[in-house]
Every structure is written in structure tokens, then in C-alpha cells.
N, C-alpha and C. Protein backbone atom coordinates (compact mmCIF):
# COMPACT_ATOMS: atom_id res chain seq x y z
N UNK A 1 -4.17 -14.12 -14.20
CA UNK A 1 -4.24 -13.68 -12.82
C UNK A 1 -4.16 -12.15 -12.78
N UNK A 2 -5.00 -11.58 -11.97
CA UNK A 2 -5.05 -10.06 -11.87
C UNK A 2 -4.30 -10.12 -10.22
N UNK A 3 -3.66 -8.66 -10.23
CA UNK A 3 -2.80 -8.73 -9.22
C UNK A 3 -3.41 -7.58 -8.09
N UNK A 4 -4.42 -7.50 -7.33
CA UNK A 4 -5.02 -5.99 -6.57
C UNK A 4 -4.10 -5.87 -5.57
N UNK A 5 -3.69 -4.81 -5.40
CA UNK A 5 -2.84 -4.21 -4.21
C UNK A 5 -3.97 -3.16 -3.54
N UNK A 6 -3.82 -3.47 -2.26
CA UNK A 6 -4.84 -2.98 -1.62
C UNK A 6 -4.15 -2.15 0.01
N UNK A 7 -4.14 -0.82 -0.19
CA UNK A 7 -3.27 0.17 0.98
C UNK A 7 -4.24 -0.16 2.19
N UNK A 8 -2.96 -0.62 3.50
CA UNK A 8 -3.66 -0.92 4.84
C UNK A 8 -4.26 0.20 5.62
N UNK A 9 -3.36 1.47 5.28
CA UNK A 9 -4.15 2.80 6.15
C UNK A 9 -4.81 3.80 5.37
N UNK A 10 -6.16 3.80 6.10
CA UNK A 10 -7.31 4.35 5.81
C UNK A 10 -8.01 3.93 4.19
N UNK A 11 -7.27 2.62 3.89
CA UNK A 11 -8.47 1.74 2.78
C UNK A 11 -9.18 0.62 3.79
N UNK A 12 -8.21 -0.16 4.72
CA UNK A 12 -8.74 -1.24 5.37
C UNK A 12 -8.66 -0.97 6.53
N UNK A 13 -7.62 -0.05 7.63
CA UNK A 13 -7.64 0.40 8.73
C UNK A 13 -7.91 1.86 8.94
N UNK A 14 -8.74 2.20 9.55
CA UNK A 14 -8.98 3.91 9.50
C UNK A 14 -8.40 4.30 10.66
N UNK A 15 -7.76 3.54 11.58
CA UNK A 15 -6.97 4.28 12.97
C UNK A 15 -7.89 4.28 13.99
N UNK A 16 -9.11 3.45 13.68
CA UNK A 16 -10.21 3.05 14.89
C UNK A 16 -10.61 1.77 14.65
N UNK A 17 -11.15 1.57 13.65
CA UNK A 17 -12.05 0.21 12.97
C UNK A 17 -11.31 -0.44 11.83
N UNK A 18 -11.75 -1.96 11.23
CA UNK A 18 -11.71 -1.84 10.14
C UNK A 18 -12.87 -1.35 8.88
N UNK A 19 -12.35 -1.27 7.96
CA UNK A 19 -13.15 -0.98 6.71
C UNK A 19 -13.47 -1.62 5.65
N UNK A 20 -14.47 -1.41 5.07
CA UNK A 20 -14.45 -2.44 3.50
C UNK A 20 -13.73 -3.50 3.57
N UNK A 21 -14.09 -4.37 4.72
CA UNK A 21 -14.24 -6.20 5.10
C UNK A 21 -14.69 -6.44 4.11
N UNK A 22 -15.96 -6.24 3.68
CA UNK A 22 -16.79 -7.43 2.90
C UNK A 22 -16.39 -6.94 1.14
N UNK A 23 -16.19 -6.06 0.62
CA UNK A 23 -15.82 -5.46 -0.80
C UNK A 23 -14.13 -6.44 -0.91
N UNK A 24 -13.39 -6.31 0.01
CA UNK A 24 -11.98 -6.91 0.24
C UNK A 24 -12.25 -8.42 -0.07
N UNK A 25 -12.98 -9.40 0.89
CA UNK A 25 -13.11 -10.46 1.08
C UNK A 25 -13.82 -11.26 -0.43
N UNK A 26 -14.68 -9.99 -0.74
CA UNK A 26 -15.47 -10.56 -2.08
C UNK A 26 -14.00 -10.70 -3.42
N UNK A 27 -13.96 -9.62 -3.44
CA UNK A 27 -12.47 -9.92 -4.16
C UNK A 27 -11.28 -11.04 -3.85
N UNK A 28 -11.54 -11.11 -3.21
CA UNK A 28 -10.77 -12.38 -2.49
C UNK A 28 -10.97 -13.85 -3.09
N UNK A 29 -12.10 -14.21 -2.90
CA UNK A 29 -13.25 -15.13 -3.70
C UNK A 29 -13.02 -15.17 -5.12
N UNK A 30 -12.60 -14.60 -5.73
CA UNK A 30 -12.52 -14.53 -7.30
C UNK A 30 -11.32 -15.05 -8.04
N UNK A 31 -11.36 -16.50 -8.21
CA UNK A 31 -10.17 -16.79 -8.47
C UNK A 31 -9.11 -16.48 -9.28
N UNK A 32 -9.58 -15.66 -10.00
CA UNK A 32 -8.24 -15.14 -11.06
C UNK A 32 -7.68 -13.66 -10.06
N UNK A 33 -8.20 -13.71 -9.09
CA UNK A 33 -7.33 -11.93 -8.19
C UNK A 33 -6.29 -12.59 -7.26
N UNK A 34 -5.66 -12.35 -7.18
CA UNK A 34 -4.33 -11.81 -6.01
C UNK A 34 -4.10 -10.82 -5.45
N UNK A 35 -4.87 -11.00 -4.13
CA UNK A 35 -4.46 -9.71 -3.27
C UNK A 35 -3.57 -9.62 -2.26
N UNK A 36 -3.14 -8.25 -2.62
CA UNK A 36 -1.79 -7.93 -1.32
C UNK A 36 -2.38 -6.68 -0.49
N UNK A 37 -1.79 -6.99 0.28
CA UNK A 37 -2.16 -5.92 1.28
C UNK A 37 -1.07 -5.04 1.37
N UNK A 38 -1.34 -3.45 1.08
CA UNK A 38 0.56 -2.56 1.26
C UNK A 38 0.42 -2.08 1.97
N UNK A 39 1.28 -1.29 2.69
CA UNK A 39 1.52 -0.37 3.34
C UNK A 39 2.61 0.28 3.38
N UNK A 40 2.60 1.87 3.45
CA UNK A 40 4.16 2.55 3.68
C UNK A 40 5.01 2.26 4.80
N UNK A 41 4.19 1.44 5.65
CA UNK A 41 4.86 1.74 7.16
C UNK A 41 6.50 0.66 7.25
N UNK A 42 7.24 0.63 8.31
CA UNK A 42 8.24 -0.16 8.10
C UNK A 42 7.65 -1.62 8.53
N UNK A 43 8.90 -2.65 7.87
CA UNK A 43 8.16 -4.14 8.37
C UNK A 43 8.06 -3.90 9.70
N UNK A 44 8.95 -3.32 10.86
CA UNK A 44 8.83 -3.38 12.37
C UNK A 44 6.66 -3.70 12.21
N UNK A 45 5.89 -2.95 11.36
CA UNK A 45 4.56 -2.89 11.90
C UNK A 45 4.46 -4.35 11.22
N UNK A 46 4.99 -5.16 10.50
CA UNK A 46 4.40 -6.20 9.88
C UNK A 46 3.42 -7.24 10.47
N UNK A 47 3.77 -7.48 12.13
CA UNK A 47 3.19 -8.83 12.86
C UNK A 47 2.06 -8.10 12.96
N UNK A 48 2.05 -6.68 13.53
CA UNK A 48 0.93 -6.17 13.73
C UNK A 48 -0.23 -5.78 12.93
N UNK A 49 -0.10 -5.64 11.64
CA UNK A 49 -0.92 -5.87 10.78
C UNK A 49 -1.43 -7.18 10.33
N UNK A 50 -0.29 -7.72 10.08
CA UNK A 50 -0.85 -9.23 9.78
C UNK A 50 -2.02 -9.72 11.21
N UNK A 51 -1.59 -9.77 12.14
CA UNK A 51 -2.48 -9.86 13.21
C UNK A 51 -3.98 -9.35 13.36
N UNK A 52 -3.78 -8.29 12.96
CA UNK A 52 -5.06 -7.42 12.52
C UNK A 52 -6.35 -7.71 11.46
N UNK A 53 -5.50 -8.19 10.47
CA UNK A 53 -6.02 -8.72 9.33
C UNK A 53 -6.86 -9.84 9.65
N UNK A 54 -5.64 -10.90 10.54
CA UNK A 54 -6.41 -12.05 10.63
C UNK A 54 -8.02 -12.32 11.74
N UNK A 55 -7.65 -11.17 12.65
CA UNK A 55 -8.12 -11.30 13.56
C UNK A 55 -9.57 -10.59 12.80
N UNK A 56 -10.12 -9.94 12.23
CA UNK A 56 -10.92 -9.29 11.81
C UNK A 56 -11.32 -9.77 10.84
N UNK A 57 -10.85 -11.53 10.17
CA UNK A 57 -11.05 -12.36 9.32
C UNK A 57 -11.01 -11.58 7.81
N UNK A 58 -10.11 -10.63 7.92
CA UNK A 58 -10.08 -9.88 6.26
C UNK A 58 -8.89 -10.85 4.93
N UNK A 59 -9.22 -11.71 4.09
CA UNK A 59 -8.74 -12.47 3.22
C UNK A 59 -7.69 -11.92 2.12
N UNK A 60 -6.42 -12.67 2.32
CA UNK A 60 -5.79 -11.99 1.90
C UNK A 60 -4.49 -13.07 1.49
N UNK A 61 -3.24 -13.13 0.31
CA UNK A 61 -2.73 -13.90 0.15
C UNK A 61 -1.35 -13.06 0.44
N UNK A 62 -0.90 -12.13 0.38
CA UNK A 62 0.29 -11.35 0.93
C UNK A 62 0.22 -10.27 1.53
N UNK A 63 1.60 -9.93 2.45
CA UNK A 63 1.42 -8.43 2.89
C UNK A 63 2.84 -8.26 2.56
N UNK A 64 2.94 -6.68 2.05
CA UNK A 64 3.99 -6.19 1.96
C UNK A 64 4.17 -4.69 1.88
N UNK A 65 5.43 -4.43 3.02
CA UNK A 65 5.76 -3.03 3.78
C UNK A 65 6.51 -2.09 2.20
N UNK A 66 5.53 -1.92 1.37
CA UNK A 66 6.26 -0.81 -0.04
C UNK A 66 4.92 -1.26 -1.41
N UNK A 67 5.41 0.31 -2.00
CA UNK A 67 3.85 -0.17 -3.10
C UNK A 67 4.94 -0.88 -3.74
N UNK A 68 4.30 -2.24 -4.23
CA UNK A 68 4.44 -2.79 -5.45
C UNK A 68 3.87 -2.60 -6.88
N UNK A 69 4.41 -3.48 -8.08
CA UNK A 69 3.66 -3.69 -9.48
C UNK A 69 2.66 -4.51 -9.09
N UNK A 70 1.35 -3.60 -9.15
CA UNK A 70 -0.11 -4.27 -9.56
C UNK A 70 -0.90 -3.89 -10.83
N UNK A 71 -1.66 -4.91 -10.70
CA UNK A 71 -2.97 -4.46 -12.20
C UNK A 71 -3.71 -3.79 -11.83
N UNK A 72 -3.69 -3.67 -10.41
CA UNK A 72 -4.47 -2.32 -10.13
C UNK A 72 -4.55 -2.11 -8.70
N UNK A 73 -4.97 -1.01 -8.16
CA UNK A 73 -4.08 -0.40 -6.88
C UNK A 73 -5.25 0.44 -6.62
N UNK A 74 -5.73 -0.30 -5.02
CA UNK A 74 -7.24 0.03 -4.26
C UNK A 74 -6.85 1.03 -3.03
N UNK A 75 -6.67 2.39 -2.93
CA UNK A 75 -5.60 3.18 -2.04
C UNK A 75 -6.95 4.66 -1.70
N UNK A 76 -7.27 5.03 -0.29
CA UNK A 76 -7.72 5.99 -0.14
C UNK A 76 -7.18 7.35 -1.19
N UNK A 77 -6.23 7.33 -1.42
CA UNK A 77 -5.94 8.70 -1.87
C UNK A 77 -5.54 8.58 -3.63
N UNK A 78 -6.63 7.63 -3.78
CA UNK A 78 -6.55 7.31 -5.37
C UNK A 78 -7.51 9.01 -5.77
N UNK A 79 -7.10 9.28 -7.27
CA UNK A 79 -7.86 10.87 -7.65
C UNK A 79 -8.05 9.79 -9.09
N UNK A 80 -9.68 9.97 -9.26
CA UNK A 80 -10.55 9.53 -10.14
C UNK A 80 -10.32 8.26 -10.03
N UNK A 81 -9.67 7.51 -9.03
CA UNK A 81 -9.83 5.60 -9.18
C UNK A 81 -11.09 5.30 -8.73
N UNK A 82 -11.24 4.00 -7.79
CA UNK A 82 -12.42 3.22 -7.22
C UNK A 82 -12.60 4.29 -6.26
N UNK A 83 -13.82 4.34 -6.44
CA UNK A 83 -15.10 5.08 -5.56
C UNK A 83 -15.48 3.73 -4.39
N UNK A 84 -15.01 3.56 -2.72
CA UNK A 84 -15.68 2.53 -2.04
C UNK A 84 -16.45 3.01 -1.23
N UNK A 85 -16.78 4.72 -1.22
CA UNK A 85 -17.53 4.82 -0.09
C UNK A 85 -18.26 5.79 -0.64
């Protein structure tokens, strides 16, 4: 099992829209990944993200308010990581 941690602001929420739905969801599909969704923010935002997520049908098996240990870590302000845009 590969473990992707994937940051909620400005990888999947940009503070208007969401983003990279379909790159997220495809990963999703792949049965050896586990994705989490992080964020810095406090749990107080938790319902509200989770809400967000669902509502915008973005696939996902956890959320959690702190970076965790992943096999790899999908974050706007990665320097030389994944290129999504």
C-alpha cells in the first residue's frame, strides 16, 4: 500500500474553486494508494472540508488537520516535487 497525502489549500481548494478533481480521483482508483487529505488548519475547519470534498465528489479515504508520515506528499509548495499544473 502506498500512502499519498494530499494538502487541502491551494492543491485541492484554491479559496474559490476546486482543483485537480480528476488527477485526485484517478489516484483514488488505484488500489494499492491511500489517500489523505491534510491540512494545517485546526479540526474546528474539519466538517467543513469534509463537506466540501464530498460535495464536489473528490475521493478520498481520510482527512486529517496536521502533515502526517506518507510515501509521498502532493502539496502546492512542493520545490522540485509533482508538477500538476
Amino acid at each position: 500500500m502506498k500512502i499519498i497525502s494530499i494538502d487541502y489549500d491551494n492543491t485541492i481548494w484554491n479559496g474559490k474553486e476546486i482543483i485537480n478533481k480528476d488527477k485526485i480521483n484517478t489516484l483514488f482508483e488505484i488500489p494499492e494508494n491511500f489517500i489523505i487529505i491534510y491540512t494545517s488548519r485546526s479540526y474546528n475547519c474539519f466538517e467543513e472540508i469534509r463537506n466540501t470534498l464530498l460535495k464536489n465528489e473528490i475521493k478520498f479515504h481520510a482527512i486529517v488537520c496536521e502533515k502526517i508520515r506518507a510515501d509521498c506528499y502532493i502539496d502546492d509548495l512542493n520545490i522540485g516535487g509533482l508538477k500538476w499544473h
